[in-house]
C-alpha atoms as a PDB file:
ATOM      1  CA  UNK A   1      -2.992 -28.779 -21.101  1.00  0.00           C
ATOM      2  CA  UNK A   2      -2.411 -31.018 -18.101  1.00  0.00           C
ATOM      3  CA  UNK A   3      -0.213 -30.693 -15.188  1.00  0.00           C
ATOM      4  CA  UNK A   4       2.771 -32.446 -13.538  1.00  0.00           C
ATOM      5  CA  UNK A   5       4.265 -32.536 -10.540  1.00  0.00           C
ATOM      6  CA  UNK A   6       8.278 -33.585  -9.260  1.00  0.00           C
ATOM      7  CA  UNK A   7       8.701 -35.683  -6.192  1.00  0.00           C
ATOM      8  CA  UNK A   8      12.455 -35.880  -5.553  1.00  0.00           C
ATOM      9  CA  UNK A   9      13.730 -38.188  -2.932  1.00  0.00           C
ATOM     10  CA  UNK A  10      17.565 -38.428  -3.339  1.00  0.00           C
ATOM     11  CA  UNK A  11      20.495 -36.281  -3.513  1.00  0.00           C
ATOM     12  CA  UNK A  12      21.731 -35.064  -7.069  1.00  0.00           C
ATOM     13  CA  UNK A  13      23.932 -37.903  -7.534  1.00  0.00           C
ATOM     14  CA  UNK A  14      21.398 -40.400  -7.935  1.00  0.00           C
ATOM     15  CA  UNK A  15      18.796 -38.750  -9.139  1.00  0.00           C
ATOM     16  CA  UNK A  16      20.276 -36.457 -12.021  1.00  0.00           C
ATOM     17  CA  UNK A  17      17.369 -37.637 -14.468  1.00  0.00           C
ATOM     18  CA  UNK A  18      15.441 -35.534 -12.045  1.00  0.00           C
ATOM     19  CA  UNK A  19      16.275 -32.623 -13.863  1.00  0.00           C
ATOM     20  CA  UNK A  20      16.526 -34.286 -17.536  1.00  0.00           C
ATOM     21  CA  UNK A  21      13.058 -35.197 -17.149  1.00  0.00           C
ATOM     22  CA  UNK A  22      11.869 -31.856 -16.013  1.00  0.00           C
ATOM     23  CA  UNK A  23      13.985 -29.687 -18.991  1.00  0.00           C
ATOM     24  CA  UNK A  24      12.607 -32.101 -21.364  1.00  0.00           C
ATOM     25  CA  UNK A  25       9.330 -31.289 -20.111  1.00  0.00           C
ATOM     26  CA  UNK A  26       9.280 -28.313 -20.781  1.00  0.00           C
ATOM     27  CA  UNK A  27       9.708 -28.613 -24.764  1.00  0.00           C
ATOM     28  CA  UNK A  28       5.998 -30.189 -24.342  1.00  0.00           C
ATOM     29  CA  UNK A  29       2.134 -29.422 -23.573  1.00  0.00           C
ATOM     30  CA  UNK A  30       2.229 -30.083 -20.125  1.00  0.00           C
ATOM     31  CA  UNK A  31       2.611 -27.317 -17.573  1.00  0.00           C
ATOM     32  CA  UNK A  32       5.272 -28.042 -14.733  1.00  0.00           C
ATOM     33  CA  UNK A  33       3.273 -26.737 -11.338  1.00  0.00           C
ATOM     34  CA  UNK A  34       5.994 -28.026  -8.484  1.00  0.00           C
ATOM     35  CA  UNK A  35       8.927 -29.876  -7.762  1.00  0.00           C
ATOM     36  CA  UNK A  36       8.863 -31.269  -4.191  1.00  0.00           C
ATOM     37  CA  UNK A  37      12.392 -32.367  -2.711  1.00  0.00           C
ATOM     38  CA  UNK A  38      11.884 -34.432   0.146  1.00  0.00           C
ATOM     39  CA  UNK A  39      14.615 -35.971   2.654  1.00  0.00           C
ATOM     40  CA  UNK A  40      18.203 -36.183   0.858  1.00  0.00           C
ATOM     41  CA  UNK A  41      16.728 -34.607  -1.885  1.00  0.00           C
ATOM     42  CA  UNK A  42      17.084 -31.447  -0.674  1.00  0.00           C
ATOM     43  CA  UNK A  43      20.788 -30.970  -1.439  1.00  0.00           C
ATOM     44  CA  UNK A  44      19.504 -30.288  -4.848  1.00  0.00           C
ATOM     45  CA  UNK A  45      19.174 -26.352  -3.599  1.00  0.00           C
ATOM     46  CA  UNK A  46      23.030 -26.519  -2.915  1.00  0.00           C
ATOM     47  CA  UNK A  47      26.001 -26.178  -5.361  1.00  0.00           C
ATOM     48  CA  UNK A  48      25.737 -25.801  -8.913  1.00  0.00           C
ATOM     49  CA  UNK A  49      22.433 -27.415  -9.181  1.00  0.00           C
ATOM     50  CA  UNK A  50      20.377 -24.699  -7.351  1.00  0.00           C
ATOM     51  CA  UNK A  51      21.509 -22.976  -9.869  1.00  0.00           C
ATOM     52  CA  UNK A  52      20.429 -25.422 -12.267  1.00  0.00           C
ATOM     53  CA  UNK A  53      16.543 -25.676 -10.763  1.00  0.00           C
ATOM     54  CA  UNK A  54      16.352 -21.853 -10.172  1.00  0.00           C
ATOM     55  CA  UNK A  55      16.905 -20.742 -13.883  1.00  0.00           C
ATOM     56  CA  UNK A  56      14.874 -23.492 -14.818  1.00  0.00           C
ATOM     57  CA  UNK A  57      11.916 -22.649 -12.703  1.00  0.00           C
ATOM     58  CA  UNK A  58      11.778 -18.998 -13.649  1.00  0.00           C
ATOM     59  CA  UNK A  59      11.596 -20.018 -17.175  1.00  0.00           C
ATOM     60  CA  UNK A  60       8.548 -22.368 -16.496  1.00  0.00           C
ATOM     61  CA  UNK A  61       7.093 -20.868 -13.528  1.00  0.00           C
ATOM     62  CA  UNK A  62       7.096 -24.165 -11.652  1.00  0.00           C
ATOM     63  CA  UNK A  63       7.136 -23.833  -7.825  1.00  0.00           C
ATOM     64  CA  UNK A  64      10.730 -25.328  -5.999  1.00  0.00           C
ATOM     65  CA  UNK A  65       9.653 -26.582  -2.536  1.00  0.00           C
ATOM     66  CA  UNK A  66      11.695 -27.872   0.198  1.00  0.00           C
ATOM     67  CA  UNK A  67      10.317 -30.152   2.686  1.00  0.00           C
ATOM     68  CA  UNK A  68      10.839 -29.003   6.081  1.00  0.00           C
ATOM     69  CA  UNK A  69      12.043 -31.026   8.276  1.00  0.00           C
ATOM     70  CA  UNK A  70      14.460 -32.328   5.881  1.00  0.00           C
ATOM     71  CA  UNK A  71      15.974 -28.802   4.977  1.00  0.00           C
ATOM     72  CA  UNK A  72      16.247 -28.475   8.602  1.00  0.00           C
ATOM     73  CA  UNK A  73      18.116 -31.448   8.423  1.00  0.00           C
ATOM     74  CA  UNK A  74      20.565 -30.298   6.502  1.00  0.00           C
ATOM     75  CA  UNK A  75      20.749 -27.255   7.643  1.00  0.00           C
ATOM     76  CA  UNK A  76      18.683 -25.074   4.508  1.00  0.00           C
ATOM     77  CA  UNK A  77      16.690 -22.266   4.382  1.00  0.00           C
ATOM     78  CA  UNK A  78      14.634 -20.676   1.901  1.00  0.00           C
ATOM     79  CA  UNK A  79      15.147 -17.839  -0.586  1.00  0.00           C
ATOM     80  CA  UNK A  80      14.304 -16.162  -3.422  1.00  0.00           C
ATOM     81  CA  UNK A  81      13.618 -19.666  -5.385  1.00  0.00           C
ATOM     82  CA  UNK A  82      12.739 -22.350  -3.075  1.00  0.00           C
ATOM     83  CA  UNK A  83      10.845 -22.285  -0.304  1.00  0.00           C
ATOM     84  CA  UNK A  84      10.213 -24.718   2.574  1.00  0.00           C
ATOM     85  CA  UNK A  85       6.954 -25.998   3.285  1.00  0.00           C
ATOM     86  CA  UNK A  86       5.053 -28.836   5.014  1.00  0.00           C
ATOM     87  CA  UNK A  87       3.981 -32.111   3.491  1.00  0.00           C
ATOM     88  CA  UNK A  88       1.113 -30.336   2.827  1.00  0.00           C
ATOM     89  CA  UNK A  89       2.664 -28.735   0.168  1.00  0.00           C
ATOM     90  CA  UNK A  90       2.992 -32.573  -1.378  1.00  0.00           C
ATOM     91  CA  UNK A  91      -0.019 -33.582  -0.786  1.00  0.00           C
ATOM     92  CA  UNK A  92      -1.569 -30.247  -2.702  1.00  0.00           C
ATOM     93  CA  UNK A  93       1.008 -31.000  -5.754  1.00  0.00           C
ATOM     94  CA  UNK A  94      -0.445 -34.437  -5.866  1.00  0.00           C
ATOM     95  CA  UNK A  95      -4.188 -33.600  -5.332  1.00  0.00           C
ATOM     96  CA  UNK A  96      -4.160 -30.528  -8.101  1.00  0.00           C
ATOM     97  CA  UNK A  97      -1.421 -31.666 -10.626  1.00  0.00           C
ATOM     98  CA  UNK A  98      -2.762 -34.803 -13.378  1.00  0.00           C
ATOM     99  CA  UNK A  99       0.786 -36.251 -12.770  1.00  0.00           C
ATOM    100  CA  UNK A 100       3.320 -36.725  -9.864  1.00  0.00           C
ATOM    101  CA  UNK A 101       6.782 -38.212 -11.096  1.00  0.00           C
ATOM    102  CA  UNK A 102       9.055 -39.662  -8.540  1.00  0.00           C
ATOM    103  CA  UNK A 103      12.548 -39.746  -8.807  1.00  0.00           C
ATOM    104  CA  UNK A 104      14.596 -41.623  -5.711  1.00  0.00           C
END
């Protein structure tokens, strides 16, 4: 089974295959280990699609991270599905997942 990883760089508007890609993912082999969300990205854990990412992730067990200083940014903070983490966090995803996709 091999692993993938999310990268998400820009707010839900422009990146709405984000989330395409990963439910379509899910129908295959390969295990979803994080989604990253990274500068506007972020706004992905507000409105309807936290909602969206949340449900999805507890059905997969993939890990929802925001970046830091970019959730600062815009004001976030974590809970019970996403958390906010360093990019450290990306550069694990990338160094123990086969695959990082970038969206943004």
């Amino acid at each position: 089974m091999s692993t993938l990883s999310l990268l998400i760089k820009n707010e839900p508007s422009v990146t709405s295959a984000a989330f395409r890609f990963a439910n379509a993912s899910s129908n295959t082999d390969t295990r979803m280990q994080c989604v990253f969300f990274y500068g506007r990205g972020v706004l992905h854990a507000t409105g309807r699609q936290k909602q969206y990412w949340s449900d999805w992730a507890r059905s997969v067990g993939a890990r929802l991270v925001l970046c830091s200083a970019s959730a600062e940014t815009f004001g976030l903070t974590a809970d019970e599905d996403f958390s906010v983490e360093g990019l450290g966090e990306l550069l694990e995803a990338g160094l123990t997942s086969g695959k990082v996709v970038s969206f943004g």
